[in-house]
PDB file of N, CA and C in Angstrom:
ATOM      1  N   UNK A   1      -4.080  16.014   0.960  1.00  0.00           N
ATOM      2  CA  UNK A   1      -4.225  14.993   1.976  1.00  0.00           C
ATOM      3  C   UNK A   1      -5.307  15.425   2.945  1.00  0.00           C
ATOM      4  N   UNK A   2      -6.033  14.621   3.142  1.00  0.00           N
ATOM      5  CA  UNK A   2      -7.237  14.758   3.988  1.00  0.00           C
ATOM      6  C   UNK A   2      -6.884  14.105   5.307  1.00  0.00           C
ATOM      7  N   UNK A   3      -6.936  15.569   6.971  1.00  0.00           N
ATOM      8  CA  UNK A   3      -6.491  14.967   8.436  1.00  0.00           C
ATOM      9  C   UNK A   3      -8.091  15.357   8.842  1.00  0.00           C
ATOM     10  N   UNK A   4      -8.006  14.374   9.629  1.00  0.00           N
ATOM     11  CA  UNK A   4      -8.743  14.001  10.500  1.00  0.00           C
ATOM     12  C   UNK A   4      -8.506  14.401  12.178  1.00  0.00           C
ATOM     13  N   UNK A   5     -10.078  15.176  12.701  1.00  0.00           N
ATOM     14  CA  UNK A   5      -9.435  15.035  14.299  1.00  0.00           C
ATOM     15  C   UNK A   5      -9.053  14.379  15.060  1.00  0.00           C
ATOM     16  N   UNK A   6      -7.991  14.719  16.309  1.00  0.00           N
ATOM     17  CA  UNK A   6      -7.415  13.875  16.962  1.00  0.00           C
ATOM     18  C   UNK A   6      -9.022  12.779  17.574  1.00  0.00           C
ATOM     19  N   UNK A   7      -8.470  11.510  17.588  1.00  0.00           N
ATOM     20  CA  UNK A   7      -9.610  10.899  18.105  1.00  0.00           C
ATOM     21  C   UNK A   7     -10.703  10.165  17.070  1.00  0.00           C
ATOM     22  N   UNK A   8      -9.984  10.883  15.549  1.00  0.00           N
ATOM     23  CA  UNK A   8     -11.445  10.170  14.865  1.00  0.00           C
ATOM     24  C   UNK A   8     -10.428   8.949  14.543  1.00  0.00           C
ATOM     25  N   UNK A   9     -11.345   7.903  13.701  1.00  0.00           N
ATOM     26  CA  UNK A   9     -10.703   6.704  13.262  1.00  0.00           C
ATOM     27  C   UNK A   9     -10.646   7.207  11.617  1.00  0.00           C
ATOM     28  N   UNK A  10     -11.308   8.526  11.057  1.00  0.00           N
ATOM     29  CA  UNK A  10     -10.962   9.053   9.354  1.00  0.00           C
ATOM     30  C   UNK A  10     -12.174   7.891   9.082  1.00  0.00           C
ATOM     31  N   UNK A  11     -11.632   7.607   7.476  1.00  0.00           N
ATOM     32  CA  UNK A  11     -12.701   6.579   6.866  1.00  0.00           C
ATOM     33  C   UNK A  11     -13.420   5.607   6.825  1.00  0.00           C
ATOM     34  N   UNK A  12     -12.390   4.864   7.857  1.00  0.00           N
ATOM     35  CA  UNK A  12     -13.078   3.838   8.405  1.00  0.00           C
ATOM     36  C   UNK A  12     -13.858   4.005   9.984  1.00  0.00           C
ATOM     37  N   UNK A  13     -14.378   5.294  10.032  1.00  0.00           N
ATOM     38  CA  UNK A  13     -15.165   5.207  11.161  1.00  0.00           C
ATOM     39  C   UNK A  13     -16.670   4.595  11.391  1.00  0.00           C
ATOM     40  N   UNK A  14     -17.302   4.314  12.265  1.00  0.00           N
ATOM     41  CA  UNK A  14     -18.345   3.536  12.519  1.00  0.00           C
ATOM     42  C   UNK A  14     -19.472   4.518  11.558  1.00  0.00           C
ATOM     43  N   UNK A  15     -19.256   5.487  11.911  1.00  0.00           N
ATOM     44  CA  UNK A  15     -20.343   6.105  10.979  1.00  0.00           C
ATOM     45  C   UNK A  15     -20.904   5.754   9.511  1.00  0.00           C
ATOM     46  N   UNK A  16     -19.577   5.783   9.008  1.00  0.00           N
ATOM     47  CA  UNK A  16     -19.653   5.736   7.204  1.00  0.00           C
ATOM     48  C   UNK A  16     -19.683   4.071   7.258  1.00  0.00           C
ATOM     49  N   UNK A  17     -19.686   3.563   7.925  1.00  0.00           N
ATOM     50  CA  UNK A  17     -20.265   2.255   7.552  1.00  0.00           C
ATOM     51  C   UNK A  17     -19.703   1.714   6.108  1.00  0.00           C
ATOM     52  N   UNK A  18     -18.506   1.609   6.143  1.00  0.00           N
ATOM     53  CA  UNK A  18     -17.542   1.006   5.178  1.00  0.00           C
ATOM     54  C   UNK A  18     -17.828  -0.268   4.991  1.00  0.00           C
ATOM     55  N   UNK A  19     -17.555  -0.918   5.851  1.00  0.00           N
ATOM     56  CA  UNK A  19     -17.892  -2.383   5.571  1.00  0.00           C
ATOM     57  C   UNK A  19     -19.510  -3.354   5.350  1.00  0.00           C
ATOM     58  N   UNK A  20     -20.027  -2.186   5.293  1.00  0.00           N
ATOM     59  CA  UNK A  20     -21.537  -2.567   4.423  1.00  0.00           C
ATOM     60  C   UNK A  20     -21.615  -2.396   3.313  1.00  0.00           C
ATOM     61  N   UNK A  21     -20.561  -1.482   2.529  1.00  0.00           N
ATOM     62  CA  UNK A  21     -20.589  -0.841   1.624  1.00  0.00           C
ATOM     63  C   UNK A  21     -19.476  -1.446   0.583  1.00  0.00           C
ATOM     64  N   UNK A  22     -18.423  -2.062   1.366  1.00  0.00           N
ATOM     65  CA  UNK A  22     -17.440  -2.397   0.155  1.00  0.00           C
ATOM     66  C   UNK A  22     -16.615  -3.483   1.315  1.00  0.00           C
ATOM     67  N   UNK A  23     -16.862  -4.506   1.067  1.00  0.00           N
ATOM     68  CA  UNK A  23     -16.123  -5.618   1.692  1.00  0.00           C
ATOM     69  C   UNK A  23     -14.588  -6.057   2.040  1.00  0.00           C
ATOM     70  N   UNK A  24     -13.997  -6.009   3.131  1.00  0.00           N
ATOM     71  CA  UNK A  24     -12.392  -6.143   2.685  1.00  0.00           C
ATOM     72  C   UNK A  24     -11.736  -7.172   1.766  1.00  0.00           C
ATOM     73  N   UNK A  25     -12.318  -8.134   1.729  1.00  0.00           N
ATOM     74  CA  UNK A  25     -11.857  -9.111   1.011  1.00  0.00           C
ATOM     75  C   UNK A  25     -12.009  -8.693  -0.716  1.00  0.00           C
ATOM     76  N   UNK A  26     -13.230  -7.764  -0.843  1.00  0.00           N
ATOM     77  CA  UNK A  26     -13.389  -7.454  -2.197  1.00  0.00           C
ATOM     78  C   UNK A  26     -12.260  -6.544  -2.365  1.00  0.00           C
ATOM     79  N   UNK A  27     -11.987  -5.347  -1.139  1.00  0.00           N
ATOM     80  CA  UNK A  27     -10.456  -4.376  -1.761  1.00  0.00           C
ATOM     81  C   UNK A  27      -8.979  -5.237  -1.747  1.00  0.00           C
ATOM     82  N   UNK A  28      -8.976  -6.026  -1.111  1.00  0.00           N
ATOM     83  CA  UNK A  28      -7.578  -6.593  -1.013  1.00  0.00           C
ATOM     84  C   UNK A  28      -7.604  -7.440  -3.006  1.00  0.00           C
ATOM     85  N   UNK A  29      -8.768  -8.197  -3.400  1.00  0.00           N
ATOM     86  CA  UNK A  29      -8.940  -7.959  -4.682  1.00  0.00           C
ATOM     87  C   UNK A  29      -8.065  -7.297  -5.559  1.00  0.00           C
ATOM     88  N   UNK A  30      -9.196  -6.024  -5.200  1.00  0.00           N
ATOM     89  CA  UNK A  30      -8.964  -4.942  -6.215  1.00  0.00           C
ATOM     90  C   UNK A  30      -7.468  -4.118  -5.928  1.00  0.00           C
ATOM     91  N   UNK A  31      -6.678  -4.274  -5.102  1.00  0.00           N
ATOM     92  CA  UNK A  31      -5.649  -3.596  -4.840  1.00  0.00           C
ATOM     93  C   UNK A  31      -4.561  -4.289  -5.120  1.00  0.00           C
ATOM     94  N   UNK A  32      -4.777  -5.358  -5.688  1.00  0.00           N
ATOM     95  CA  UNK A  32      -3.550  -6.270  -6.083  1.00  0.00           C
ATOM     96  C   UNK A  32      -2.192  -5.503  -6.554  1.00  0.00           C
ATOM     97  N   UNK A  33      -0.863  -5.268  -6.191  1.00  0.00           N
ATOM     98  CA  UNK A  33      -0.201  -4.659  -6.443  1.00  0.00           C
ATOM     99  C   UNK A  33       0.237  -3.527  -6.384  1.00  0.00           C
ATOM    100  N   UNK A  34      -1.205  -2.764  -5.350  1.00  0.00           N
ATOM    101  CA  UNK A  34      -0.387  -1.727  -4.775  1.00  0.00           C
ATOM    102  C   UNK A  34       0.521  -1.618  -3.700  1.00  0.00           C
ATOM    103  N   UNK A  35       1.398  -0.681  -3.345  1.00  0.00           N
ATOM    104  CA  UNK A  35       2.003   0.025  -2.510  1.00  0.00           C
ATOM    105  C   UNK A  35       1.297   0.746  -1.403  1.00  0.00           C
ATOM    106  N   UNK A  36       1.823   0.987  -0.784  1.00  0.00           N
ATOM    107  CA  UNK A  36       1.360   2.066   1.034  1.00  0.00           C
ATOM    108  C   UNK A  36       0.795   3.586   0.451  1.00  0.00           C
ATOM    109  N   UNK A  37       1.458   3.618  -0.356  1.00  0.00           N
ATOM    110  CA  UNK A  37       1.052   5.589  -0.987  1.00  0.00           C
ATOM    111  C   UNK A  37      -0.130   5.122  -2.363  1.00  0.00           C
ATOM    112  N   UNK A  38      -0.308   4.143  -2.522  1.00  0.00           N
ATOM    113  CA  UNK A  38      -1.114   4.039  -3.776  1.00  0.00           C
ATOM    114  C   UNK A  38      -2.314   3.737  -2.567  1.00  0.00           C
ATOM    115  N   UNK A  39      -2.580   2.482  -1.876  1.00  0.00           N
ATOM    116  CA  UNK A  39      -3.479   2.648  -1.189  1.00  0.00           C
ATOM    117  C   UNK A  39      -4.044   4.192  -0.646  1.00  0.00           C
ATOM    118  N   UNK A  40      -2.838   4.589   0.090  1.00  0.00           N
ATOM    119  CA  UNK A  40      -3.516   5.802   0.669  1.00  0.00           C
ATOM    120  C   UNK A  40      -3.943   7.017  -0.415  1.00  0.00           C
ATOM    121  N   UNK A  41      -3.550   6.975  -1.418  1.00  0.00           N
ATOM    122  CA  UNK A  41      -3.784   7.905  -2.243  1.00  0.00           C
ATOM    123  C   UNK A  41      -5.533   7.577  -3.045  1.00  0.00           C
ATOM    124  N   UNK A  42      -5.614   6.217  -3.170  1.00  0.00           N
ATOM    125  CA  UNK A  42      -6.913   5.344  -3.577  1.00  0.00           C
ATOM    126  C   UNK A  42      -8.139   6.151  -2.107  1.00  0.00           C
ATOM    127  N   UNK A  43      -7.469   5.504  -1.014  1.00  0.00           N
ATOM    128  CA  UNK A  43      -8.537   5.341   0.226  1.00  0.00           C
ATOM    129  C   UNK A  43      -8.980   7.225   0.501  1.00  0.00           C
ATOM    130  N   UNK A  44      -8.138   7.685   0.066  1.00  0.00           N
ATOM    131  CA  UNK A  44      -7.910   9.581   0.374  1.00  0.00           C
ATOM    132  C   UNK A  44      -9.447  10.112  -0.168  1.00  0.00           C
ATOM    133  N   UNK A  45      -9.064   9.274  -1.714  1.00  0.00           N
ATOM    134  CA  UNK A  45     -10.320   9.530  -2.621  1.00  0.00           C
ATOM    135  C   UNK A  45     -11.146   9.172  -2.306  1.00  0.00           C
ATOM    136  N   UNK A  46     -11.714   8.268  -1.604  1.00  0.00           N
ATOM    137  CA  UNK A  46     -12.972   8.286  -1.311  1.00  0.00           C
ATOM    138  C   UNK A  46     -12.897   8.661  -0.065  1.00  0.00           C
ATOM    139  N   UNK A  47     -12.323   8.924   0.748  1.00  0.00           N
ATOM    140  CA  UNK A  47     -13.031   9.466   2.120  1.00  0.00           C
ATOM    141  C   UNK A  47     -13.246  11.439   1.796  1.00  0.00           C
ATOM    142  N   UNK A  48     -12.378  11.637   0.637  1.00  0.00           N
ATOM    143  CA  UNK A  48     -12.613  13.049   0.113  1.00  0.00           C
ATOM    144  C   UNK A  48     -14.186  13.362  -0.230  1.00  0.00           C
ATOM    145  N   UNK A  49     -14.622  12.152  -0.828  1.00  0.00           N
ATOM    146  CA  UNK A  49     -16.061  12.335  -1.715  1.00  0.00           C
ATOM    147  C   UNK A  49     -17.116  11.953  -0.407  1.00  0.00           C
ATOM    148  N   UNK A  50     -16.455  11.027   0.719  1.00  0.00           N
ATOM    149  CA  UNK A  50     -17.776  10.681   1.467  1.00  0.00           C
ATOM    150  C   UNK A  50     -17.579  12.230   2.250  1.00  0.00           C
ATOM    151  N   UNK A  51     -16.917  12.943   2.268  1.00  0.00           N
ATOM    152  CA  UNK A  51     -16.822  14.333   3.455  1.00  0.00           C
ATOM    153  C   UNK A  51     -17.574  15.162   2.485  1.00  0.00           C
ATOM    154  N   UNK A  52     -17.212  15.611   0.816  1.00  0.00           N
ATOM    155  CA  UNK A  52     -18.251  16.516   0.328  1.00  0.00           C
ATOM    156  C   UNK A  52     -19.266  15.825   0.234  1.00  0.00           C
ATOM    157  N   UNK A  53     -19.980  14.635  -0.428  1.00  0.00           N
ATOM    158  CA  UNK A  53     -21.216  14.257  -0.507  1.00  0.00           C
ATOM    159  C   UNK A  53     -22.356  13.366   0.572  1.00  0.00           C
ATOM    160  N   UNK A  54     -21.113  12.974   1.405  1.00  0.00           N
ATOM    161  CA  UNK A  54     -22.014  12.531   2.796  1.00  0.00           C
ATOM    162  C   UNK A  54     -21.480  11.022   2.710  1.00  0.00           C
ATOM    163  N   UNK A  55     -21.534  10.411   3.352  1.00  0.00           N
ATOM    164  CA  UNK A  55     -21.624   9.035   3.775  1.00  0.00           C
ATOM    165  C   UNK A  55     -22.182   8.287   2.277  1.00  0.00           C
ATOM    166  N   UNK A  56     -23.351   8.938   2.581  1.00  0.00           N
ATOM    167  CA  UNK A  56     -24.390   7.682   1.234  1.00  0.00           C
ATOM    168  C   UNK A  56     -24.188   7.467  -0.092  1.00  0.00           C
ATOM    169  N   UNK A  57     -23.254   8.592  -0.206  1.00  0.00           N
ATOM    170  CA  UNK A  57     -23.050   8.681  -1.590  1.00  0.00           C
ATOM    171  C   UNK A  57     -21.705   7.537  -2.076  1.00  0.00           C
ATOM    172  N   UNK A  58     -21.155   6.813  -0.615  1.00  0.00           N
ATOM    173  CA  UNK A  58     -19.727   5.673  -0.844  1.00  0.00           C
ATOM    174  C   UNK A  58     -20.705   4.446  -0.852  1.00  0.00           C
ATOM    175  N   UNK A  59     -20.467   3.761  -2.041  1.00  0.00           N
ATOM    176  CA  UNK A  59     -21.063   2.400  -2.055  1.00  0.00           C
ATOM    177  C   UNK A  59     -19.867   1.716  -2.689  1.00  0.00           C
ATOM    178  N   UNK A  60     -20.115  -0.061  -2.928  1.00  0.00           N
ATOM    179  CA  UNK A  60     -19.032  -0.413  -3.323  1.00  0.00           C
ATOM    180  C   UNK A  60     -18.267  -0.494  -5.186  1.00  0.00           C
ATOM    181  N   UNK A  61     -19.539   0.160  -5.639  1.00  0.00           N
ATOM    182  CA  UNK A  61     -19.191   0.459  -7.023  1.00  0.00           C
ATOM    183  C   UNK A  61     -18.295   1.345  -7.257  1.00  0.00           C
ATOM    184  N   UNK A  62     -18.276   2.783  -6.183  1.00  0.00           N
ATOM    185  CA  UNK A  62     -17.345   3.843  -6.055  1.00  0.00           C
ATOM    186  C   UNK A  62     -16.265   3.350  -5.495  1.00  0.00           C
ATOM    187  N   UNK A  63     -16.034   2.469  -4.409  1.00  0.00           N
ATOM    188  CA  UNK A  63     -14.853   1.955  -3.815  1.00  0.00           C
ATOM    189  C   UNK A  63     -14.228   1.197  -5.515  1.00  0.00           C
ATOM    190  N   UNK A  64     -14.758   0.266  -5.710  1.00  0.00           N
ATOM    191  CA  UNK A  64     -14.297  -0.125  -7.255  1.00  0.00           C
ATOM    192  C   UNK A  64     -13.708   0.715  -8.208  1.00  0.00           C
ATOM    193  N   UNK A  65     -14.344   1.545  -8.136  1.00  0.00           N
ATOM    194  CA  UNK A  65     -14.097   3.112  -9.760  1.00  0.00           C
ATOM    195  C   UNK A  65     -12.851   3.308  -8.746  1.00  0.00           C
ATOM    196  N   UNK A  66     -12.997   3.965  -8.146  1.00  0.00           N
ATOM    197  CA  UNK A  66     -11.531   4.892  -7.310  1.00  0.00           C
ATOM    198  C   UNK A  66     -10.323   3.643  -7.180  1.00  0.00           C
ATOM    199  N   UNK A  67     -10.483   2.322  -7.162  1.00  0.00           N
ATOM    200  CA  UNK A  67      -9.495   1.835  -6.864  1.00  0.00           C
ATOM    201  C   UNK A  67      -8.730   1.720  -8.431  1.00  0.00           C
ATOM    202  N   UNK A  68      -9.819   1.013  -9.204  1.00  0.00           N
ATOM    203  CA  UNK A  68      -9.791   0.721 -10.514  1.00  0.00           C
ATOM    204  C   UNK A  68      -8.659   2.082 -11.002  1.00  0.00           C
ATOM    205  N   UNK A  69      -9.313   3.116 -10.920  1.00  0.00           N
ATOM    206  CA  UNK A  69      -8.334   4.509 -11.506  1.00  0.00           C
ATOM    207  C   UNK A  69      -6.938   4.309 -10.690  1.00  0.00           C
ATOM    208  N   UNK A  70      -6.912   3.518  -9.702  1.00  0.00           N
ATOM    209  CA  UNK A  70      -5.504   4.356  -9.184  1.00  0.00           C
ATOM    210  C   UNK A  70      -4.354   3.126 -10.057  1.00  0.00           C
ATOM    211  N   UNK A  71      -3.703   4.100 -10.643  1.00  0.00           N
ATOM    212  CA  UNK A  71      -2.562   2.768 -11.435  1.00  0.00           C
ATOM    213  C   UNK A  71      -1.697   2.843 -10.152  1.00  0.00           C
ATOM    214  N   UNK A  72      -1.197   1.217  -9.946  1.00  0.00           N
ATOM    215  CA  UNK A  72      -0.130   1.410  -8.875  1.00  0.00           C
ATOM    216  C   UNK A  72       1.302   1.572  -9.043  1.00  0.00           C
ATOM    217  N   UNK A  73       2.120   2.121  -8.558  1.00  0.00           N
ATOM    218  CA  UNK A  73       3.516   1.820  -8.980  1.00  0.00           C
ATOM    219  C   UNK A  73       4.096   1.137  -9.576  1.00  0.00           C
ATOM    220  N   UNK A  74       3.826  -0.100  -9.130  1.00  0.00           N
ATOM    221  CA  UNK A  74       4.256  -1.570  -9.467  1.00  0.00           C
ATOM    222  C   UNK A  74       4.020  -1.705 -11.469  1.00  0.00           C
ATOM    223  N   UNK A  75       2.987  -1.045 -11.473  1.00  0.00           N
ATOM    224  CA  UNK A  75       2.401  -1.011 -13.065  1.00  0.00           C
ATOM    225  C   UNK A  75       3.423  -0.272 -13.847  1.00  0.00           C
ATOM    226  N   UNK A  76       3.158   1.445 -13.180  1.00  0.00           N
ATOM    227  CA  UNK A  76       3.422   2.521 -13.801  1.00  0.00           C
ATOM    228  C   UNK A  76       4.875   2.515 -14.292  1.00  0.00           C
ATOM    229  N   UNK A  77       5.807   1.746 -13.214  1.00  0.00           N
ATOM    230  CA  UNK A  77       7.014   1.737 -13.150  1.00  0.00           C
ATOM    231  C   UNK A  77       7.703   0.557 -12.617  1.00  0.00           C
ATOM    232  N   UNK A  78       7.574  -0.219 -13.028  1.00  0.00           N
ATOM    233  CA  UNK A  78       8.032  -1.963 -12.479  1.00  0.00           C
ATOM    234  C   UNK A  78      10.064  -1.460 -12.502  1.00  0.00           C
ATOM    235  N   UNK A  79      10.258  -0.581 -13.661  1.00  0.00           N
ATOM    236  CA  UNK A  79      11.798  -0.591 -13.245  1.00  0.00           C
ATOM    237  C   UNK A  79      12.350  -0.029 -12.142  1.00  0.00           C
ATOM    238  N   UNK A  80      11.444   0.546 -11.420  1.00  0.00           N
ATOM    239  CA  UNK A  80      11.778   1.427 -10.363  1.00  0.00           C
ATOM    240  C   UNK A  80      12.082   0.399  -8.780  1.00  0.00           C
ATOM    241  N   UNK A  81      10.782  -0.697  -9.443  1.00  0.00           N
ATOM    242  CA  UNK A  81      10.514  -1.621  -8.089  1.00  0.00           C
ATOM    243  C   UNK A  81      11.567  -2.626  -8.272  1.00  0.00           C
ATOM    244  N   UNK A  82      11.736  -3.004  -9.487  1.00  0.00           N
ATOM    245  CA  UNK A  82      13.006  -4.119  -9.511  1.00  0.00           C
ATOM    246  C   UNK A  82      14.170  -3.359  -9.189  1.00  0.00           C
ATOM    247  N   UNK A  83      14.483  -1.785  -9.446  1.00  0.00           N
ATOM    248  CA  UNK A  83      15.977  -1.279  -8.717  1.00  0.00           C
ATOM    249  C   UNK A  83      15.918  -1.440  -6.821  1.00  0.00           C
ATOM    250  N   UNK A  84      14.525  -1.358  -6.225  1.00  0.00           N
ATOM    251  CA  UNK A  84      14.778  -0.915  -5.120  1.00  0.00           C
ATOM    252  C   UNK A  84      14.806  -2.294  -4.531  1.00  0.00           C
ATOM    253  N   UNK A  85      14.238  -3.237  -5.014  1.00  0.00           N
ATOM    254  CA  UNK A  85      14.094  -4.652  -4.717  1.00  0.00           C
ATOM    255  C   UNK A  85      16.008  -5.252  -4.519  1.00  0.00           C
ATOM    256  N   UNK A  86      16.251  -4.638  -5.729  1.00  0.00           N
ATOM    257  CA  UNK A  86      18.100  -5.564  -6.098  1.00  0.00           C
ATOM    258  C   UNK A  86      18.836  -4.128  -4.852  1.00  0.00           C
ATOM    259  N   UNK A  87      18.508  -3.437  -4.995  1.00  0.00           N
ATOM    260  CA  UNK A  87      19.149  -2.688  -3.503  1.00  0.00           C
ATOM    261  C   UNK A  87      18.981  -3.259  -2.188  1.00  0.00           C
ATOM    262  N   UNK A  88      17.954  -3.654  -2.117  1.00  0.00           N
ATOM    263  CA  UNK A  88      17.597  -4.615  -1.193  1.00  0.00           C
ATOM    264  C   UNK A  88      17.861  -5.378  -0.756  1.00  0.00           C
ATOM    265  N   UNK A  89      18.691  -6.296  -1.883  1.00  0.00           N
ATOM    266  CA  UNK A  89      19.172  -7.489  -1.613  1.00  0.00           C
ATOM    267  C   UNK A  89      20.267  -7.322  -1.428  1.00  0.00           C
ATOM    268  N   UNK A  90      21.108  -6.671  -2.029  1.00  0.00           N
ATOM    269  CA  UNK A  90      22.324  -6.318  -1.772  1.00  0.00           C
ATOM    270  C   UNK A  90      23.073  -5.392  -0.656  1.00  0.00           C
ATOM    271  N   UNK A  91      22.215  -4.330  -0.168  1.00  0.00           N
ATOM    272  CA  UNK A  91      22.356  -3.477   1.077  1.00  0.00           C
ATOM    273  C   UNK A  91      21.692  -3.470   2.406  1.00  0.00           C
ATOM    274  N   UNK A  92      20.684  -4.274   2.234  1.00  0.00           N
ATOM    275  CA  UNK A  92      19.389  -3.913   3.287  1.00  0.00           C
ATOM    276  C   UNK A  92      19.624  -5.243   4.575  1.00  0.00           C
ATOM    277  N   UNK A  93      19.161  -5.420   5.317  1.00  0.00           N
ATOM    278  CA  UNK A  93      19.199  -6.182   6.358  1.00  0.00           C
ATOM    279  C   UNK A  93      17.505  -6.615   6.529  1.00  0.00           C
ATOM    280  N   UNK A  94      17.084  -7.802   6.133  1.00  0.00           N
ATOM    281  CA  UNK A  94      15.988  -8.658   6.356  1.00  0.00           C
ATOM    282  C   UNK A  94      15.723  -8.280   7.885  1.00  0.00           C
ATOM    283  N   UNK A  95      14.120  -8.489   8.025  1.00  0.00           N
ATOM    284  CA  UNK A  95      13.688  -7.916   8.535  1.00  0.00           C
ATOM    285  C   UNK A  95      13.562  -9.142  10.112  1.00  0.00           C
ATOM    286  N   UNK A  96      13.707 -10.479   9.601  1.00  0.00           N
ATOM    287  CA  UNK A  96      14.057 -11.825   9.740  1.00  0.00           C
ATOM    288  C   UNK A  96      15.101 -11.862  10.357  1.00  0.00           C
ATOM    289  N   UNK A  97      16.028 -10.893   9.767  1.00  0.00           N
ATOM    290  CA  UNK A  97      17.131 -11.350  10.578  1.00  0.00           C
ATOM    291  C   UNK A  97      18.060 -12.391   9.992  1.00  0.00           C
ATOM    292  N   UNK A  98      17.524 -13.105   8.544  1.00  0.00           N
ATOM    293  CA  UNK A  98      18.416 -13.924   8.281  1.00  0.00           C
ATOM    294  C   UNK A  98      18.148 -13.636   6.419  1.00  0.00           C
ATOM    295  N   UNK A  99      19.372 -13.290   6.612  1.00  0.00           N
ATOM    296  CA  UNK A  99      19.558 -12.999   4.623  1.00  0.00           C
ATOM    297  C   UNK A  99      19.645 -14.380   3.864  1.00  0.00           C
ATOM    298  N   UNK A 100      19.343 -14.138   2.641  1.00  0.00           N
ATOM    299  CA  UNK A 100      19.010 -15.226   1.823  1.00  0.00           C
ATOM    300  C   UNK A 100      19.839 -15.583   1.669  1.00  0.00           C
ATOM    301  N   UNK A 101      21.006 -15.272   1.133  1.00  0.00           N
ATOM    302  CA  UNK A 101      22.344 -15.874   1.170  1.00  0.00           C
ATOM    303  C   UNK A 101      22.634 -17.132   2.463  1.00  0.00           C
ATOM    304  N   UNK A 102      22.393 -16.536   2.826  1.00  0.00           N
ATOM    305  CA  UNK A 102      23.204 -17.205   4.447  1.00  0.00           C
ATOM    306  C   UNK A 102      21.952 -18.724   4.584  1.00  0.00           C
ATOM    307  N   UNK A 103      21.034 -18.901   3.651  1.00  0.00           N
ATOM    308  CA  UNK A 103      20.231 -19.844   3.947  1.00  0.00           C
ATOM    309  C   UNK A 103      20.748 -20.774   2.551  1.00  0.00           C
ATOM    310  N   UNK A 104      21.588 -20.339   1.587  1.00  0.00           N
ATOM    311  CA  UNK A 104      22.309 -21.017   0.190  1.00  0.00           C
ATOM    312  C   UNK A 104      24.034 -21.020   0.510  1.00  0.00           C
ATOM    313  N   UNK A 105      24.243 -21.863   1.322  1.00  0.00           N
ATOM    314  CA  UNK A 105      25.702 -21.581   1.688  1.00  0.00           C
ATOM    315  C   UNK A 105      26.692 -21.810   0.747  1.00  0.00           C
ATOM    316  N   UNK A 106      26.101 -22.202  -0.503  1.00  0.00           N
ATOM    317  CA  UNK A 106      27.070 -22.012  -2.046  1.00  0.00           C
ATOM    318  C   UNK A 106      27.389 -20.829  -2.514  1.00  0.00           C
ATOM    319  N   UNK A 107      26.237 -19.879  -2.306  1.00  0.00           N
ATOM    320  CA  UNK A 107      26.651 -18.924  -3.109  1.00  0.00           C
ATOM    321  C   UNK A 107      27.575 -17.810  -1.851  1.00  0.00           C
ATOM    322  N   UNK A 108      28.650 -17.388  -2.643  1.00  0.00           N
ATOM    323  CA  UNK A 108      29.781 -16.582  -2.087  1.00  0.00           C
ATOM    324  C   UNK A 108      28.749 -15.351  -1.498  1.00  0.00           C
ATOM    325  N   UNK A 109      29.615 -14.833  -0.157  1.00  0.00           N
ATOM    326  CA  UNK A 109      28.934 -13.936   0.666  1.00  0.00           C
ATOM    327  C   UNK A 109      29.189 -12.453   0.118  1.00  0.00           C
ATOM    328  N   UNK A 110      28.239 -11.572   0.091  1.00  0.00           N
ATOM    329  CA  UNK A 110      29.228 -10.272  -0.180  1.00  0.00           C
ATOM    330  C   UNK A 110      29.658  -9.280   0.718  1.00  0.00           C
ATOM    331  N   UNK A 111      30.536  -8.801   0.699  1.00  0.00           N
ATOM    332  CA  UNK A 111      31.618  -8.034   1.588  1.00  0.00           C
ATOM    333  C   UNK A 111      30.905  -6.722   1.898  1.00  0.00           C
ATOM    334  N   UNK A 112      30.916  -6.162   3.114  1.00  0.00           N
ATOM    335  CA  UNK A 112      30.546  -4.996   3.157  1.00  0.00           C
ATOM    336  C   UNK A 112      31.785  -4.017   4.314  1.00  0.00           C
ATOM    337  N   UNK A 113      32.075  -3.159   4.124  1.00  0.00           N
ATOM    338  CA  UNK A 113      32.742  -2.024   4.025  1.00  0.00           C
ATOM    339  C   UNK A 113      32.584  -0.863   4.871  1.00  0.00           C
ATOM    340  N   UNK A 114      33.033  -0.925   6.223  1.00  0.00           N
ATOM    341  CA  UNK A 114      32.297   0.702   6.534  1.00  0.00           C
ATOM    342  C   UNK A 114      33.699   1.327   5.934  1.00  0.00           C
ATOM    343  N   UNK A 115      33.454   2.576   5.797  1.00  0.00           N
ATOM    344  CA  UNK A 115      34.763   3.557   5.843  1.00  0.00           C
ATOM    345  C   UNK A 115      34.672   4.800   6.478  1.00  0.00           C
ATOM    346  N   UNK A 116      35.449   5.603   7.206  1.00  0.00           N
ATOM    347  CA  UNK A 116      35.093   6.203   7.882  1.00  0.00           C
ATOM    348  C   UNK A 116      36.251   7.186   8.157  1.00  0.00           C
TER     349      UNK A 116
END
């Protein structure tokens, strides 16, 4: 993992001039389906290569290659995302504030349990 000093903004700083180089609308694209750790693991890689080779060497063909290589979770392991998804639904508390259930007043509520 690549830190940055207190105070810098890391890869996207004014310097490296990111957004001349690789457009956001083109990564949101290319990132279709990743996760928070796949991004950062994608974005790591190239701010790794603009620190050894300099700034000039990130254009948006390299933003492409590095994203292109990173398989995302969602790919690698879709059974993993459908377990944490149905945990979700069943244990988790919307973020909304209002569970899906409670918006289908047919379907029976499920019971939850402290024990203690």
């Amino acid at each position: 993992m690549v830190t940055f000093k207190r105070g810098s903004a890391g890869p996207f700083s004014p310097s490296l001039g990111w957004r001349r180089r690789c457009s956001p609308g083109s990564l949101v694209e290319i990132s279709d389906g990743f996760a928070g750790s796949d991004l950062e693991a994608a974005v790591g890689e190239v701010t790794k290569e603009a620190i050894l080779k300099g700034d000039n060497a990130i254009d948006h063909g390299f933003w492409r290659k590095v994203f292109t290589n990173t398989v995302p979770l969602s790919k690698t392991n879709p059974e993993a995302i459908d377990a944490i998804r149905s945990w979700g639904r069943e244990r988790a508390v919307p973020a909304s504030g209002v569970s899906p259930s409670a918006a289908d007043a047919s379907q029976p509520r499920a019971r939850r349990a402290v024990l203690v």
